[in-house]
N, C-alpha and C. Protein backbone atom coordinates (compact mmCIF):
# COMPACT_ATOMS: atom_id res chain seq x y z
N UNK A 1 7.52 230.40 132.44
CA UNK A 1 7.49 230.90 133.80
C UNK A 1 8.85 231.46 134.21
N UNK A 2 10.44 230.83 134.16
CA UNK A 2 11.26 231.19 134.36
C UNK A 2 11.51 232.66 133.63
N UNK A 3 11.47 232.77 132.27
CA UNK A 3 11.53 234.08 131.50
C UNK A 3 10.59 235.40 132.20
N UNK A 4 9.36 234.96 132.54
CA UNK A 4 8.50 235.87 133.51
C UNK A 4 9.32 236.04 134.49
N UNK A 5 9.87 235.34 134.96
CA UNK A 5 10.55 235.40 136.54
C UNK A 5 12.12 236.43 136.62
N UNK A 6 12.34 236.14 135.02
CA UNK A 6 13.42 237.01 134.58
C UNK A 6 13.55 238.08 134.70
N UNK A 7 12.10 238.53 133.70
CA UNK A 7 11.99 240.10 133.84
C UNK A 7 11.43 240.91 135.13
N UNK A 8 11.00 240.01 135.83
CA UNK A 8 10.63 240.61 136.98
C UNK A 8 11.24 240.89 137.93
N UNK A 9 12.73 239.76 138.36
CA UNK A 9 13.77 240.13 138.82
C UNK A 9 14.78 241.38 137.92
N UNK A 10 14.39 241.36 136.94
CA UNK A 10 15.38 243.31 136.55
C UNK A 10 16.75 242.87 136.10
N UNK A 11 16.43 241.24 135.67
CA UNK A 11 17.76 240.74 134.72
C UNK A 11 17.77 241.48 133.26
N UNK A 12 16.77 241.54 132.96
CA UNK A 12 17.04 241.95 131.76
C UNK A 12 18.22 243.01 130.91
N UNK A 13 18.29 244.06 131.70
CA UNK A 13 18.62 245.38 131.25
C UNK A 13 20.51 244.05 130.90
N UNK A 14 20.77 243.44 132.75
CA UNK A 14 22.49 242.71 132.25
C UNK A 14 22.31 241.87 131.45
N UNK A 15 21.05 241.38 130.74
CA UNK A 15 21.79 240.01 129.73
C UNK A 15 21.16 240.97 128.12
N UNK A 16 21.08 241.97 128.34
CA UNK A 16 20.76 242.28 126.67
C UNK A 16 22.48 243.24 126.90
N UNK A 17 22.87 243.70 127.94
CA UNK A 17 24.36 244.33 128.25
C UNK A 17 24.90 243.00 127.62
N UNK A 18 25.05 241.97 128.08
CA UNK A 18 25.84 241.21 127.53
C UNK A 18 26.03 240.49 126.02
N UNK A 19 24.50 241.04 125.61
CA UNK A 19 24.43 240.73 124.11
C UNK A 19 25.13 241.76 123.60
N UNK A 20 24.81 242.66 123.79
CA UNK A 20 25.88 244.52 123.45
C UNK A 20 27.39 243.39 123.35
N UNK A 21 27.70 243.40 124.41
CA UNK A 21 29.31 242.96 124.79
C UNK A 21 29.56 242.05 123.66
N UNK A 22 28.68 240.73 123.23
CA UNK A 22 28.64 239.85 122.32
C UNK A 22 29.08 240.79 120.99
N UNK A 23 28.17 241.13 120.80
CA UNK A 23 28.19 241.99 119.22
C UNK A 23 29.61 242.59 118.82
N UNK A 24 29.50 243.81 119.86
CA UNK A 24 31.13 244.71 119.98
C UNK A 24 32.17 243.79 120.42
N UNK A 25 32.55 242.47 121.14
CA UNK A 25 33.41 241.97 120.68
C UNK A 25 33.95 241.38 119.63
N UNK A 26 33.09 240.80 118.47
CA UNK A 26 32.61 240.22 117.51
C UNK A 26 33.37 240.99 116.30
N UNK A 27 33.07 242.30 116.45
CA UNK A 27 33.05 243.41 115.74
C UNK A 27 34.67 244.04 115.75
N UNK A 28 34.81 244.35 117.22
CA UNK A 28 35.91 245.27 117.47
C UNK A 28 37.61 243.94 116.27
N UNK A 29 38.36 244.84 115.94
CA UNK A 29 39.89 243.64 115.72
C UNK A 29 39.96 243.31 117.00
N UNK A 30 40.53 242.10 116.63
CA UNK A 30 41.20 241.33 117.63
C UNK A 30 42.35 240.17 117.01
N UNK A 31 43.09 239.66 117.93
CA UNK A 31 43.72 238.95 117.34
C UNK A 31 42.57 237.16 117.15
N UNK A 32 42.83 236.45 116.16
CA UNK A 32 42.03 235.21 115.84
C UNK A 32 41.93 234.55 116.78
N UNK A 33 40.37 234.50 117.36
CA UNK A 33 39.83 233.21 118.00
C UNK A 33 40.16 234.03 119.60
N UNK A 34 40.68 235.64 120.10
CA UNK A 34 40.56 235.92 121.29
C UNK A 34 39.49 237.27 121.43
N UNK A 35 38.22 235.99 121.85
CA UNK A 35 36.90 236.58 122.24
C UNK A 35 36.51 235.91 123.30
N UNK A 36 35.47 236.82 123.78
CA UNK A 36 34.89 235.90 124.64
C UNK A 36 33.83 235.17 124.37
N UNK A 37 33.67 234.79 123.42
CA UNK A 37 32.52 233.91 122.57
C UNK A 37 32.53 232.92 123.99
N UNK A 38 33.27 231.73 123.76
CA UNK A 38 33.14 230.74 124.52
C UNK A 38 32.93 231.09 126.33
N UNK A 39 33.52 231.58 126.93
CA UNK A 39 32.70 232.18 128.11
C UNK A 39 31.39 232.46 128.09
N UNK A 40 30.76 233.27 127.30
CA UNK A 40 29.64 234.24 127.17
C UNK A 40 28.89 232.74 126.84
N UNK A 41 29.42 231.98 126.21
CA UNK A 41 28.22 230.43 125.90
C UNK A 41 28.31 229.57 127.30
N UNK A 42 29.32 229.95 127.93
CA UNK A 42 28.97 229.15 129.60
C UNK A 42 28.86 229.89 130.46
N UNK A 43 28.95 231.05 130.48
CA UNK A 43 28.12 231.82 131.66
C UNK A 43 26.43 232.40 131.47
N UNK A 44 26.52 232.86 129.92
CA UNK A 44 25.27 233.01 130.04
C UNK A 44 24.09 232.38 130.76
N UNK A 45 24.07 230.88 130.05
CA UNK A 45 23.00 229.96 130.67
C UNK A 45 23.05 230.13 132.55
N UNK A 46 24.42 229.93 132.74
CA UNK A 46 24.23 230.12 134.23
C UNK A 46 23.96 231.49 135.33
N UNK A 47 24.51 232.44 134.60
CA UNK A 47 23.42 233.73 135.17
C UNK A 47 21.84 233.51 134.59
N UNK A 48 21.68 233.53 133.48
CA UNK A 48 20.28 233.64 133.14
C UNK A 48 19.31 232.35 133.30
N UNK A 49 19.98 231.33 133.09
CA UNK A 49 18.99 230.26 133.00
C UNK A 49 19.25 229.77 131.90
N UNK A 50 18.88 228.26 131.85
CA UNK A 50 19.02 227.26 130.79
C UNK A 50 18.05 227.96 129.44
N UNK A 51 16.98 228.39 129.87
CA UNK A 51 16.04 229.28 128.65
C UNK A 51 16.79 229.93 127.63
N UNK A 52 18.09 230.61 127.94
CA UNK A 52 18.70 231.60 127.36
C UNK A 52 20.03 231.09 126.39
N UNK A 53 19.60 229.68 125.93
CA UNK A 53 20.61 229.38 125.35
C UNK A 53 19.79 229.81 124.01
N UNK A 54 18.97 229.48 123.18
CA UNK A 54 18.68 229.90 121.69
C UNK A 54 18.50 231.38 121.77
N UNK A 55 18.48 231.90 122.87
CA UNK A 55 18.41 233.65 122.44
C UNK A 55 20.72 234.09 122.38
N UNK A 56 21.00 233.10 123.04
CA UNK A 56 22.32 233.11 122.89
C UNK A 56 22.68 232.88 121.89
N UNK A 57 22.71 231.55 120.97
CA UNK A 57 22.81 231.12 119.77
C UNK A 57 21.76 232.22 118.52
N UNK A 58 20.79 232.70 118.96
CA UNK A 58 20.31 233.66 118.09
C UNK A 58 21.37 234.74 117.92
N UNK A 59 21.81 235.38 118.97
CA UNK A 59 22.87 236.75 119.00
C UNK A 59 24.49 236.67 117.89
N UNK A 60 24.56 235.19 118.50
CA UNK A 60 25.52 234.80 117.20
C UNK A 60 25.00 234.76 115.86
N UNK A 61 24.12 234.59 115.70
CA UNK A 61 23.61 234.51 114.07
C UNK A 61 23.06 235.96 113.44
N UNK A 62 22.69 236.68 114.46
CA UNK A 62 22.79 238.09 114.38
C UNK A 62 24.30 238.26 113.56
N UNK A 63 25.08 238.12 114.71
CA UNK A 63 26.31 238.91 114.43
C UNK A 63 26.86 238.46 113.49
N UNK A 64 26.59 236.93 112.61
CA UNK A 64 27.26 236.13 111.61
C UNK A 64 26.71 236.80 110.34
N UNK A 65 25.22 237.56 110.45
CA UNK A 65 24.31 238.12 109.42
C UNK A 65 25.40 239.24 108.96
N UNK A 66 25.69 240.05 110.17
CA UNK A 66 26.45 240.86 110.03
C UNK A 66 28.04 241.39 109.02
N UNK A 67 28.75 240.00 109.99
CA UNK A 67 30.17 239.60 109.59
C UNK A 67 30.47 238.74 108.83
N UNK A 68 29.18 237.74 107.81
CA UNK A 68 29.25 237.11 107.05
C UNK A 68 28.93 235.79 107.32
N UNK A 69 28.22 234.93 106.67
CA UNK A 69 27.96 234.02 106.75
C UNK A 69 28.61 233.10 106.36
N UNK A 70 29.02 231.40 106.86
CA UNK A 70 29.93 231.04 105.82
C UNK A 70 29.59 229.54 106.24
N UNK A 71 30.44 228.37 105.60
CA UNK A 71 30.21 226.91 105.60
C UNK A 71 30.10 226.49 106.80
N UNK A 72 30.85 227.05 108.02
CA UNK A 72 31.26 226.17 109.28
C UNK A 72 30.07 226.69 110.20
N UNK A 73 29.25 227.24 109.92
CA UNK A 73 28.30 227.94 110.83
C UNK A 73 27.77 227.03 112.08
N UNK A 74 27.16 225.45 110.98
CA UNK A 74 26.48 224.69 111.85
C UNK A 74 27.57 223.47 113.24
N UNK A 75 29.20 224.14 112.68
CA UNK A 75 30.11 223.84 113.68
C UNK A 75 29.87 224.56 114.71
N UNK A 76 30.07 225.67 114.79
CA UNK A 76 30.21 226.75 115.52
C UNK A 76 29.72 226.62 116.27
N UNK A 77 28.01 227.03 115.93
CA UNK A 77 27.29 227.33 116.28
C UNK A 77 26.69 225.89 117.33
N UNK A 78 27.21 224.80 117.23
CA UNK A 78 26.40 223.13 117.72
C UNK A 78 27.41 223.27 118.63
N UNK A 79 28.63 223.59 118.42
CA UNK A 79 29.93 223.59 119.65
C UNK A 79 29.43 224.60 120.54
N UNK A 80 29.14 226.14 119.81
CA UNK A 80 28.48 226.71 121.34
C UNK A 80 27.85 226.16 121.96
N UNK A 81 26.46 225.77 121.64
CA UNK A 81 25.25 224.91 122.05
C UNK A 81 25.67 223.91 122.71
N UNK A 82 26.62 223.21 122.52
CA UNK A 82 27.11 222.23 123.37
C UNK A 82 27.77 223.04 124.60
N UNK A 83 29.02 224.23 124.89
CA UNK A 83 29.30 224.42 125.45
C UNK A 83 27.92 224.94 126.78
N UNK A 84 27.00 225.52 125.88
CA UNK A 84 26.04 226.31 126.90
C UNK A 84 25.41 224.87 127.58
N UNK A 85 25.25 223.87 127.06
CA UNK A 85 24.75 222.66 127.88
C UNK A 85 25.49 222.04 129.03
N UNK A 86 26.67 222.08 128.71
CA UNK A 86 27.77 221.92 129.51
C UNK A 86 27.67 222.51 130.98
N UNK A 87 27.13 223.61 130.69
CA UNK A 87 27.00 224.66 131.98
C UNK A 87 26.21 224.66 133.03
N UNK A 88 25.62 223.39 132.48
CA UNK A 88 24.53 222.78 133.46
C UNK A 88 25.29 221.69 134.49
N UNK A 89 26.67 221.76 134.30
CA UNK A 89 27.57 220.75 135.52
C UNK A 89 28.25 221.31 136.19
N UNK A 90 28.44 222.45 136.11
CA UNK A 90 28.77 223.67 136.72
C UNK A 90 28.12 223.79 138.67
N UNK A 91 28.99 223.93 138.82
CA UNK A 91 28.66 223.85 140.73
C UNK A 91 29.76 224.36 141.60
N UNK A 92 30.53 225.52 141.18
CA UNK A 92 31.29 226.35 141.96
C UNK A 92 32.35 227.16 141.22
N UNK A 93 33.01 227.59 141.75
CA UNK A 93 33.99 228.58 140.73
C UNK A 93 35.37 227.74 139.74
N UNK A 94 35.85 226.65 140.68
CA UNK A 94 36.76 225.89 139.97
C UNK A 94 36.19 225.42 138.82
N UNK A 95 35.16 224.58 138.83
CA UNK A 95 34.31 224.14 137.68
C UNK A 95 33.64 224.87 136.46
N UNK A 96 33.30 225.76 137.10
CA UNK A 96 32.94 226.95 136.17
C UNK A 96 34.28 226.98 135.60
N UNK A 97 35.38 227.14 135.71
CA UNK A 97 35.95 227.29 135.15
C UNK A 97 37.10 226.38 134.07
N UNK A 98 36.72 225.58 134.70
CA UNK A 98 37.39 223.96 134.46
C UNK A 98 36.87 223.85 133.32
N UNK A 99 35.54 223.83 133.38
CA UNK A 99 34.66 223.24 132.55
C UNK A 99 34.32 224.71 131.25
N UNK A 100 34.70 226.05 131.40
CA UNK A 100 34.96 226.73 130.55
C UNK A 100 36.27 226.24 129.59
N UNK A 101 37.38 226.04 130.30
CA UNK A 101 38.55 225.10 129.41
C UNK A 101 37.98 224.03 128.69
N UNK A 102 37.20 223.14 129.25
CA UNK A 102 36.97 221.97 128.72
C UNK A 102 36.18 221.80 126.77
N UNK A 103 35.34 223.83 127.60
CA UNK A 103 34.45 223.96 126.43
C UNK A 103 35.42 224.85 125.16
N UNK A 104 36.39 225.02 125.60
CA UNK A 104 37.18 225.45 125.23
C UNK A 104 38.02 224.68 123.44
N UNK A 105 38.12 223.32 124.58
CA UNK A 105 38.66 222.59 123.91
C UNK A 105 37.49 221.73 123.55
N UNK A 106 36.72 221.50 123.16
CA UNK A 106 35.09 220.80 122.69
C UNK A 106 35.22 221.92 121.61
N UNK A 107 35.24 222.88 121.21
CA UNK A 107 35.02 223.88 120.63
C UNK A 107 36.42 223.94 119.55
N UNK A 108 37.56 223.57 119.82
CA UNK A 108 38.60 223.71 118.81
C UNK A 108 38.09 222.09 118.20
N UNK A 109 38.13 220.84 119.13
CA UNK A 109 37.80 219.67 118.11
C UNK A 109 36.51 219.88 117.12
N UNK A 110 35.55 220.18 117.54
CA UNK A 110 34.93 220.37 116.89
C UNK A 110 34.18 221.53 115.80
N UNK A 111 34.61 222.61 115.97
CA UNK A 111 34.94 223.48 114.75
C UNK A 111 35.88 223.07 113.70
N UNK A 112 37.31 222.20 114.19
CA UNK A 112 38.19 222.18 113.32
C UNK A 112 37.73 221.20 112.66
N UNK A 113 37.33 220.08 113.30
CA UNK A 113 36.52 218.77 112.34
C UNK A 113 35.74 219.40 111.71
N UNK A 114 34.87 220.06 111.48
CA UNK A 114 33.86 220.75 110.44
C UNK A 114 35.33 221.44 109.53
N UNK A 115 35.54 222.13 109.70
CA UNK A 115 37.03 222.48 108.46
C UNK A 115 37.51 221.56 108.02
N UNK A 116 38.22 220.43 108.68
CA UNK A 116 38.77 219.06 108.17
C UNK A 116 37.35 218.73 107.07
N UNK A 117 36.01 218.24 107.26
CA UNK A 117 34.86 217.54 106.46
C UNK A 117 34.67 219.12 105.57
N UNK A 118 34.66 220.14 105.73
CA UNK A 118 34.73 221.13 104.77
C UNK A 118 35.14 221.83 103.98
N UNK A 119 36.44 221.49 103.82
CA UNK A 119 37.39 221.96 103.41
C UNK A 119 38.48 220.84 102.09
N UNK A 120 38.94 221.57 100.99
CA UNK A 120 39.37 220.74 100.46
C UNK A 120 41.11 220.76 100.13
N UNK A 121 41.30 221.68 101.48
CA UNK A 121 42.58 222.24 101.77
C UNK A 121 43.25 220.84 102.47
N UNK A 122 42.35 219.80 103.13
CA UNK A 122 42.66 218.99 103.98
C UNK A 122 42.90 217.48 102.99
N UNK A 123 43.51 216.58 103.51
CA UNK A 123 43.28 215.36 102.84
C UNK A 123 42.11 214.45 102.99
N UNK A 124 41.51 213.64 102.67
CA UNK A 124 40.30 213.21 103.58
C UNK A 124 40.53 211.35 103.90
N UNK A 125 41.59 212.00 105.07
CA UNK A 125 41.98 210.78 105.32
C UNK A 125 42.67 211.18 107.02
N UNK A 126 42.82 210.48 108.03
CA UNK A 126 43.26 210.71 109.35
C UNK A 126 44.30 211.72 109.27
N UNK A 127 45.43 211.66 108.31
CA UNK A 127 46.49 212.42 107.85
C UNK A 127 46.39 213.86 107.85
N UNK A 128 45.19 214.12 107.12
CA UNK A 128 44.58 215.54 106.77
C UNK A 128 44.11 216.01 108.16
N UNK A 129 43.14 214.94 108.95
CA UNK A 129 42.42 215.46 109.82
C UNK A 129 43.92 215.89 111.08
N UNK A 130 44.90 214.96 111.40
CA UNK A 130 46.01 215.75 112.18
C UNK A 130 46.38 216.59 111.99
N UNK A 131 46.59 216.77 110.64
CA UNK A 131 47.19 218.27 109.85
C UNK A 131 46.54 219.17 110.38
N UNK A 132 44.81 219.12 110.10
CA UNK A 132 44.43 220.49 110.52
C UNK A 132 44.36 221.09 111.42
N UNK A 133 44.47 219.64 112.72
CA UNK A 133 44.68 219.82 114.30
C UNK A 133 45.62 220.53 114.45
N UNK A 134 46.92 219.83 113.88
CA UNK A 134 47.76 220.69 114.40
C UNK A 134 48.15 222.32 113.41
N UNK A 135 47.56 222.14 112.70
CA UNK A 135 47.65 223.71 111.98
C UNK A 135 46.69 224.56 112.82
N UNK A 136 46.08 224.28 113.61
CA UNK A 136 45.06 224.96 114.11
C UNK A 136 45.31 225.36 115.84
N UNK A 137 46.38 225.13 116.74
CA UNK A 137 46.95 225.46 117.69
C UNK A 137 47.45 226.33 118.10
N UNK A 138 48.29 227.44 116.94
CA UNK A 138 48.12 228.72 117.24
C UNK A 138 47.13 229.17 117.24
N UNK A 139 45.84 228.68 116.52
CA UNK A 139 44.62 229.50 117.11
C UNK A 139 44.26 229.09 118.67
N UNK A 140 44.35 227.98 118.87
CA UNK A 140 43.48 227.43 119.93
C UNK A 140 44.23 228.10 121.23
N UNK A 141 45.41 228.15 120.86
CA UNK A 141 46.48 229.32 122.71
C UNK A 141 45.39 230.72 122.76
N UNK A 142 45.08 231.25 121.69
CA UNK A 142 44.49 232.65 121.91
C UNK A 142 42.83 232.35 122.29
N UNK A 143 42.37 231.15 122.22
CA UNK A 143 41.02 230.30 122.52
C UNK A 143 41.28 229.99 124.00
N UNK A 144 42.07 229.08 124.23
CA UNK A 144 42.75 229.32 125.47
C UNK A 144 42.46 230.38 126.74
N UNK A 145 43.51 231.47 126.36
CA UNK A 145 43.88 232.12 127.34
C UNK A 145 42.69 233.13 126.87
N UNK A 146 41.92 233.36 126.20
CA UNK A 146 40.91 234.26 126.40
C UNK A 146 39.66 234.00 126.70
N UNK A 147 39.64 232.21 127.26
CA UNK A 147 38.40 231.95 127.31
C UNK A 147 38.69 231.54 129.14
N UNK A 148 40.28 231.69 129.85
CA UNK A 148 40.83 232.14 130.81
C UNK A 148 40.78 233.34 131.60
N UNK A 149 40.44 234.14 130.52
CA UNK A 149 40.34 235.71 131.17
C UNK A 149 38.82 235.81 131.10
N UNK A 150 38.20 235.77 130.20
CA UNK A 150 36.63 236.65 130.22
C UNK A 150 35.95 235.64 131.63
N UNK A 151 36.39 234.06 131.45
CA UNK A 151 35.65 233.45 132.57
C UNK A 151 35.87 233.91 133.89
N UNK A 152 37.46 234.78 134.09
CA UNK A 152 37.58 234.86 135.34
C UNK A 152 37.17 236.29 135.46
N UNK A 153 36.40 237.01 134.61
CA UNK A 153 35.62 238.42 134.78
C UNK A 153 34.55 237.86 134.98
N UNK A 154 34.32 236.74 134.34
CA UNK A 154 32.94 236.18 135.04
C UNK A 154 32.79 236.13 136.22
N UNK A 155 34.16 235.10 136.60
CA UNK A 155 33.75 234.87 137.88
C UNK A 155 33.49 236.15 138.80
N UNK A 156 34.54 237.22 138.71
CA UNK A 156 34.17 238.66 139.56
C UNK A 156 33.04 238.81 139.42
N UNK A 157 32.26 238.92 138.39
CA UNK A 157 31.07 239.51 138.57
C UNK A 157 29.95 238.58 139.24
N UNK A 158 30.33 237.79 139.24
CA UNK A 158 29.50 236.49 140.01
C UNK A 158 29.78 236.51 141.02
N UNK A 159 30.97 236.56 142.00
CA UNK A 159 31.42 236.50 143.50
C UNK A 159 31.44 237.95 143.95
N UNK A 160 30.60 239.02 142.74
CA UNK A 160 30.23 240.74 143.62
C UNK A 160 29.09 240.74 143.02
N UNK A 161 29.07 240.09 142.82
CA UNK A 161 27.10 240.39 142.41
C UNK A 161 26.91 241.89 141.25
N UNK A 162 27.76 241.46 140.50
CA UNK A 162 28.05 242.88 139.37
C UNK A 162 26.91 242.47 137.88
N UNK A 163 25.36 242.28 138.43
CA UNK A 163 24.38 242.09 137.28
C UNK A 163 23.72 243.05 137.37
N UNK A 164 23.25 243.84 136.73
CA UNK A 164 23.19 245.52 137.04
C UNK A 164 21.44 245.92 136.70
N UNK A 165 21.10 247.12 138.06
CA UNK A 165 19.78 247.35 137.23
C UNK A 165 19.99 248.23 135.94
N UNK A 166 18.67 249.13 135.63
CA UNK A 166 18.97 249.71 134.28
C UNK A 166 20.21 250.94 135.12
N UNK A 167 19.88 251.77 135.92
CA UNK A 167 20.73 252.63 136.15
C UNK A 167 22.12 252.35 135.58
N UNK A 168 22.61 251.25 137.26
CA UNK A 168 23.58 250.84 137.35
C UNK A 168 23.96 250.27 135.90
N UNK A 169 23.74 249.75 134.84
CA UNK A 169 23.63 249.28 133.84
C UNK A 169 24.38 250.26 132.72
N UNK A 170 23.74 252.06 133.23
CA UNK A 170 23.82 252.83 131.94
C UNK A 170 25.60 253.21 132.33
N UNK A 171 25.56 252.97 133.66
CA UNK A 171 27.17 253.61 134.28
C UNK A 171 27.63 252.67 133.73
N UNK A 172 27.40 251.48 134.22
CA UNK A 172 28.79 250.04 133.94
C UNK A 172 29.27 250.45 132.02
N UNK A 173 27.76 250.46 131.44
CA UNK A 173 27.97 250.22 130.09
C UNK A 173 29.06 251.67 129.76
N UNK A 174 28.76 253.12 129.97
CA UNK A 174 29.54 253.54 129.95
C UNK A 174 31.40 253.63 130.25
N UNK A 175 31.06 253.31 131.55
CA UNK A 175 32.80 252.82 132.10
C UNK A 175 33.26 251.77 130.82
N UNK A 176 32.64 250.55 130.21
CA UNK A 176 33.43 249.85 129.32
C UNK A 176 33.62 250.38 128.17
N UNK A 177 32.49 251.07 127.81
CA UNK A 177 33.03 251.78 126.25
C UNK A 177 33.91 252.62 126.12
N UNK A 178 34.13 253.61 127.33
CA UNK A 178 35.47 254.09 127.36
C UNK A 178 36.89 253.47 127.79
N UNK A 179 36.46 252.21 128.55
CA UNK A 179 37.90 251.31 128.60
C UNK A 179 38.25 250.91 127.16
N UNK A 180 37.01 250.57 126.19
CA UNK A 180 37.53 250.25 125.17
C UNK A 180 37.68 250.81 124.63
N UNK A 181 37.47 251.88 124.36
CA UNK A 181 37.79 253.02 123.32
C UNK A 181 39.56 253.16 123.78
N UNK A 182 39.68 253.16 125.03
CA UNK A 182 40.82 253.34 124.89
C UNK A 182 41.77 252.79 124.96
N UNK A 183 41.47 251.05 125.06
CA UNK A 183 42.70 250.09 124.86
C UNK A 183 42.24 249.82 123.57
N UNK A 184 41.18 249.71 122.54
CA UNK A 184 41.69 249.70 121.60
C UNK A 184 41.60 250.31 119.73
N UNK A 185 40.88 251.52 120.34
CA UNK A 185 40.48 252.60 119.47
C UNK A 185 41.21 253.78 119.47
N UNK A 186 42.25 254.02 120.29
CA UNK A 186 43.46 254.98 120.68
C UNK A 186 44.70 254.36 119.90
């Protein structure tokens, strides 16, 4: 019933936009671990609805088909899933965003513990598992501060009501492909 209720409100055209956004960030270089993966797993559910978490977690496995498949998948992929559950405590803009950090950091322990148990780079002993923690912190600043920025584009588009019909949809999508083309295809 909610998914009926979806398409009938004219969500659709912004949350398959945001699967677009998923993909082409995924895709485009970037520096390691600054995407908006983790946003896009706690806002989604809360623009669209709790329904929209396995079509969320599907889009990632899309894009993993894509960019390769590899050992840590069922990290990843259980840390999103956790983050998108998360989003169900969500009840104003601080929190939304609080709780984007939080998933933030739910998401470095637990990806990196799947590397620590997967990996034979690590020791398999508490020793190893600090090691990888802390070898893994320059990633987590760019996890950080980019899961700082896309949430607080979230939030704009949430406090202007920027979920678009198809029109409005074909403009927005345009305006970003040429922002990106030109911050980072120039």
């Amino acid at each position: 019933m909610e998914f009926k209720k979806f398409l009938l409100e004219k969500k659709l055209p912004s949350f398959l936009g945001i699967c677009l956004l998923l993909f082409f960030f995924r895709y485009i270089p970037h520096p390691p671990n600054f995407t908006p993966v983790i946003a896009f797993a706690m806002y989604v559910p809360i623009i669209f609805g709790f329904w929209s978490i396995p079509f969320l977690i599907l889009g990632y496995a899309i894009t993993d088909f894509f960019i390769g498949f590899h050992s840590l998948l069922i990290w990843t992929w259980g840390s999103l899933a956790f983050i998108a559950i998360l989003s169900k405590f969500s009840n104003g803009t601080v929190s939304r965003i609080v709780l984007s950090l939080f998933g933030a950091l739910g998401f470095f322990i637990i990806s990196n513990f799947g590397v620590w148990v997967g990996s034979s780079f690590y020791e398999p002993n508490v020793q190893g598992l600090i090691k990888c923690y802390i070898l893994a912190i320059p990633f987590f600043t760019n996890t950080l501060i980019s899961t700082l920025l896309f949430s607080s584009l979230f939030e704009i588009f949430l406090k202007y009501r920027i979920f678009f019909t198809s029109s409005q949809f074909r403009k927005v999508s345009w305006i970003f492909y040429h922002l990106i083309y030109i911050l980072f295809l120039t």
